[in-house]
Protein backbone atom coordinates (compact mmCIF):
# COMPACT_ATOMS: atom_id res chain seq x y z
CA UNK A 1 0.00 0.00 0.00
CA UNK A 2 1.17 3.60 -0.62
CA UNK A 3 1.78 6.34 1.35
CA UNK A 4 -0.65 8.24 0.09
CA UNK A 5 -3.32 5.51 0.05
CA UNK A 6 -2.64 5.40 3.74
CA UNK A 7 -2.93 8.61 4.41
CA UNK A 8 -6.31 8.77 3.00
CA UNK A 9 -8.35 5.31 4.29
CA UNK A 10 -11.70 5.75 5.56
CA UNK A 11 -13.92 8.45 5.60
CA UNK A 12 -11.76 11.22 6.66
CA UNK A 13 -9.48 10.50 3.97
CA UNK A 14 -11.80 10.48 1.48
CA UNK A 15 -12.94 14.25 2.52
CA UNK A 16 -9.23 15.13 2.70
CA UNK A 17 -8.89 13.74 -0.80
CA UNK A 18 -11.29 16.19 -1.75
CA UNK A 19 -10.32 18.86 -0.49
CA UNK A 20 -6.58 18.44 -1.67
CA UNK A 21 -7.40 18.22 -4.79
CA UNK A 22 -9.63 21.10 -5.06
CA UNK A 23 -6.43 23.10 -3.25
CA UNK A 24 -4.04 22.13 -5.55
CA UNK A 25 -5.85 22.19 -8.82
CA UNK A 26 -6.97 25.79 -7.85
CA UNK A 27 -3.58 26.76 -6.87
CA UNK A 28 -4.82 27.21 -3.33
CA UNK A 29 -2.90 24.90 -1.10
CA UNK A 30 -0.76 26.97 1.39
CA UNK A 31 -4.02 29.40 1.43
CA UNK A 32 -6.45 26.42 2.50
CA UNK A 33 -3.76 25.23 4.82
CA UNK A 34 -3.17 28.23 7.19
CA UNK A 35 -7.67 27.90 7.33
CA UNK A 36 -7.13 24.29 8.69
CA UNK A 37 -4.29 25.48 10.70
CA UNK A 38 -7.03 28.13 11.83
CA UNK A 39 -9.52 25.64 12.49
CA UNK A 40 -7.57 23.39 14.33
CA UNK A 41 -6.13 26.13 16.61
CA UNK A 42 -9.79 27.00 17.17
CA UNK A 43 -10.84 23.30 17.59
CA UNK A 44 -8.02 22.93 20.16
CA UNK A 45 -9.27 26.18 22.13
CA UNK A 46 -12.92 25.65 22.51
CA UNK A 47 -14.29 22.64 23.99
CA UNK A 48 -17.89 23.64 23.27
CA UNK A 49 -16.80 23.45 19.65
CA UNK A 50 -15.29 20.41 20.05
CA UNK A 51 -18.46 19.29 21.81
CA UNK A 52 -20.63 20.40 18.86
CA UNK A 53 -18.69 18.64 15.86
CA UNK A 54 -18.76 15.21 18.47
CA UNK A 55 -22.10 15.12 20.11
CA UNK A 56 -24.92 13.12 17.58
CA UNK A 57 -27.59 15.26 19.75
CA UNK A 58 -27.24 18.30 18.02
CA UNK A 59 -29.12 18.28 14.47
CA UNK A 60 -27.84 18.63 11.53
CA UNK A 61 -28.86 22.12 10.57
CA UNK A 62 -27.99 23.44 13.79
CA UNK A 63 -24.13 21.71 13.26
CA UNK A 64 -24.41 23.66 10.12
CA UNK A 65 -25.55 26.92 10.62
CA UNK A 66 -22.69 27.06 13.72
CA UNK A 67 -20.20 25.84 11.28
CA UNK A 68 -20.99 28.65 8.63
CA UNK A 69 -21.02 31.23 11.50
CA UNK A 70 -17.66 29.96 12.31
CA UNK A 71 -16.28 29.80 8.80
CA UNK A 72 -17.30 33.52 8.61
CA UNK A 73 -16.25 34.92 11.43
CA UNK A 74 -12.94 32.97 11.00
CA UNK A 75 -12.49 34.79 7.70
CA UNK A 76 -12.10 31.29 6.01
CA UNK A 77 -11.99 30.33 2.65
CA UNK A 78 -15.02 29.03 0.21
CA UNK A 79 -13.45 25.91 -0.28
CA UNK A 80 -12.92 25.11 3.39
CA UNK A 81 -16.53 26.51 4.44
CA UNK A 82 -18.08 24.41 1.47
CA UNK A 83 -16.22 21.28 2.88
CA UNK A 84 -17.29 22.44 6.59
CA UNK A 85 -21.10 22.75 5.03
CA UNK A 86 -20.28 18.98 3.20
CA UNK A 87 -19.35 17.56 6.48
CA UNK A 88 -22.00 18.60 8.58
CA UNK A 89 -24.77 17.64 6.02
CA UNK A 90 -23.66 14.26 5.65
CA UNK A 91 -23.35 13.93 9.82
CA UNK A 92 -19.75 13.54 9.51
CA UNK A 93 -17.90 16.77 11.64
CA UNK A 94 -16.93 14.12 13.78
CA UNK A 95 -14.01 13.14 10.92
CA UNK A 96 -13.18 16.84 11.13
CA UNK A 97 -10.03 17.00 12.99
CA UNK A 98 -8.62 13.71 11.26
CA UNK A 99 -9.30 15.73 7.72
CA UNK A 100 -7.40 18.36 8.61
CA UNK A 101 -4.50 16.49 9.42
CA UNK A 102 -4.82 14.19 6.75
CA UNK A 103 -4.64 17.10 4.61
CA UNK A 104 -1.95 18.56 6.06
CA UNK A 105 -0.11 15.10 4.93
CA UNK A 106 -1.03 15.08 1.37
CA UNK A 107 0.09 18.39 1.12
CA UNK A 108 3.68 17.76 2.86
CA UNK A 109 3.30 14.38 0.73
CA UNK A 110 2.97 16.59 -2.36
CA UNK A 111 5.83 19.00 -1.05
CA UNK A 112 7.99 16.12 -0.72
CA UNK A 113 8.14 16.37 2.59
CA UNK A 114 7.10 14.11 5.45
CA UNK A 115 4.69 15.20 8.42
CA UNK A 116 6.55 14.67 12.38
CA UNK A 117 3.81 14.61 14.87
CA UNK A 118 4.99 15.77 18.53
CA UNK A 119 3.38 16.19 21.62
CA UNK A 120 5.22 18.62 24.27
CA UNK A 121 4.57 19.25 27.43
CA UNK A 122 4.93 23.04 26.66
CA UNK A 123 5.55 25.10 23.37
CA UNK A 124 9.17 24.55 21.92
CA UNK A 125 11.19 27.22 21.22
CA UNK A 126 12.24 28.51 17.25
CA UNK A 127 15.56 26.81 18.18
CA UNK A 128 14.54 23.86 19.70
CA UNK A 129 11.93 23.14 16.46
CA UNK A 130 14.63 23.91 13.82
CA UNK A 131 17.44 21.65 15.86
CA UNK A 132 14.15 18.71 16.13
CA UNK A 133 13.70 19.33 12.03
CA UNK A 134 17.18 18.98 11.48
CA UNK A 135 17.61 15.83 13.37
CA UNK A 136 14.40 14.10 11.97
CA UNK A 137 15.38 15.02 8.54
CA UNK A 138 18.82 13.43 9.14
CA UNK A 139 16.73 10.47 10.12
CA UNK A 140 14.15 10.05 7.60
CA UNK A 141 16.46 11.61 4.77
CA UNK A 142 13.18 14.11 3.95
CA UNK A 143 12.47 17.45 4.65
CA UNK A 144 9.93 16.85 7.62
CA UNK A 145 6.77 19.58 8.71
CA UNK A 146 6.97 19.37 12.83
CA UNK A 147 3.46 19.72 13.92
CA UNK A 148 4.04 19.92 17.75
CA UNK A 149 0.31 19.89 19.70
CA UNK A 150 0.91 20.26 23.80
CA UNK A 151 -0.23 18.21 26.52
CA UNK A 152 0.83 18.95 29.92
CA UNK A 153 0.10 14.84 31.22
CA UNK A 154 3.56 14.27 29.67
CA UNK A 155 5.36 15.98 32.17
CA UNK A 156 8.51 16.95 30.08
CA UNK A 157 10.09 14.85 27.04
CA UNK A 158 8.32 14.37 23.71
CA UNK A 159 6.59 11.85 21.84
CA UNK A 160 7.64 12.17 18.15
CA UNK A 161 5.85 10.05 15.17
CA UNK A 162 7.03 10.14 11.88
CA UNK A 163 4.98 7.72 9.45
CA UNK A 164 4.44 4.11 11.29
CA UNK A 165 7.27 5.06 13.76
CA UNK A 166 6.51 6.26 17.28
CA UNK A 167 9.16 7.35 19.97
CA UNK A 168 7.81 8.13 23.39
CA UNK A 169 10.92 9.80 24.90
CA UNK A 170 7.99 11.37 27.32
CA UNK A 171 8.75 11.84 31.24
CA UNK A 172 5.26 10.30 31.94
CA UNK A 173 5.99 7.01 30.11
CA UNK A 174 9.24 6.36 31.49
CA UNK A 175 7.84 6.63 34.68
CA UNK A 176 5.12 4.27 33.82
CA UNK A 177 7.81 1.88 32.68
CA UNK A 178 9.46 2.11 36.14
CA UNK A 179 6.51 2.02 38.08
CA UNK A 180 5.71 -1.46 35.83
CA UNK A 181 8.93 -2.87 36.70
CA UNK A 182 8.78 -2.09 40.11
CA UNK A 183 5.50 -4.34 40.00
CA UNK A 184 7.34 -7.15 38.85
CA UNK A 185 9.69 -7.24 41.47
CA UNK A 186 7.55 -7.31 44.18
C-alpha cells in the first residue's frame, strides 16, 4: 500500500482527498492550509466546539448553521466553508479533525516532505523546532513539517511520530515503565 493511500483510508481520507485536490488544482494549497491550521487552533481552544462537531444530539442544521457562523467569522476560505457545510450535512464533523490532518499530509506528501507529529509538554522554542527538524530530517532523509500539539500529562520529554514510527521519549511514560517494573519485582 502507498503512502498516500494510507494517508487517505476511511472516511476522513476520502474528505481530505477532496479537499486536496480542489487546493491544488486551484492553486490554493498553502491558502487552504493556514484555514485548517485556523480551524484546528480553534478546535483545540474551545471545547464547546469540540463538543458540537462530536455530540450526535445536536441536528444537523444546527451543526451547520454554527459551522458557517464559524467559517465567517474565521475569515475562512469558500473551499474550506463548502467542505465544513459537506461535512455537517452528511453527519460527519466528527471526521473533522482527522481531515485536517490528513490534509496537512497530502500536502507535505505533495511537497515532498514528510509530516513529524509531537506532543510537548509546553511550546518549543524557534531553536529547539529547527534543531528537532534537522535531526528528523537526518533520520528520515526528507524534509519533515513538525506539527508539535501540547499536553501537559507528559510531564517533560516528547513523543515524536514520523509515518508508522513512534518514539515516546515522554517523562510520563518512562515513569510508567518504572513504576511497571517495580510491579514485577515485588
Amino acid at each position: 500500500m502507498s503512502a498516500t493511500a494510507s494517508i487517505t483510508a476511511g472516511a476522513a481520507g476520502r474528505y481530505a482527498t477532496a479537499l486536496f485536490e480542489i487546493a491544488r488544482e486551484g492553486k490554493k494549497l498553502p491558502a487552504i492550509e493556514a484555514d485548517l491550521d485556523s480551524l484546528a487552533s480553534a478546535l483545540n481552544d474551545s471545547a464547546d466546539l469540540r463538543d458540537l462537531i462530536a455530540s450526535p444530539i445536536y441536528s444537523r442544521e444546527a451543526q451547520a448553521g454554527v459551522m458557517a457562523a464559524v467559517a465567517k467569522k474565521m475569515g475562512l476560505g469558500a473551499e474550506v466553508s463548502n467542505t465544513l457545510s459537506v461535512l455537517a450535512g452528511n453527519r460527519r464533523l466528527d471526521q473533522l479533525p482527522a481531515m485536517i490532518s490528513q490534509v496537512k499530509a497530502l500536502a507535505a506528501d505533495d511537497r515532498g516532505e514528510v509530516s513529524a507529529e509531537v506532543v510537548a509538554a509546553k511550546p518549543l522554542t524557534e531553536k529547539q523546532s529547527t534543531a528537532l527538524a534537522a535531526a528528523l530530517k537526518k533520520s528520515v532523509g526528507k524534509d519533515v513539517a513538525v506539527n508539535v500539539t501540547i499536553d501537559k500529562d507528559i510531564i517533560g520529554g516528547l513523543i515524536v511520530k514520523v509515518g508508522s514510527v513512534m518514539v515516546d521519549s515522554s517523562l510520563r511514560s518512562k515513569l510508567n515503565n518504572l513504576q511497571n517494573a517495580m510491579k514485577e519485582v515485588g
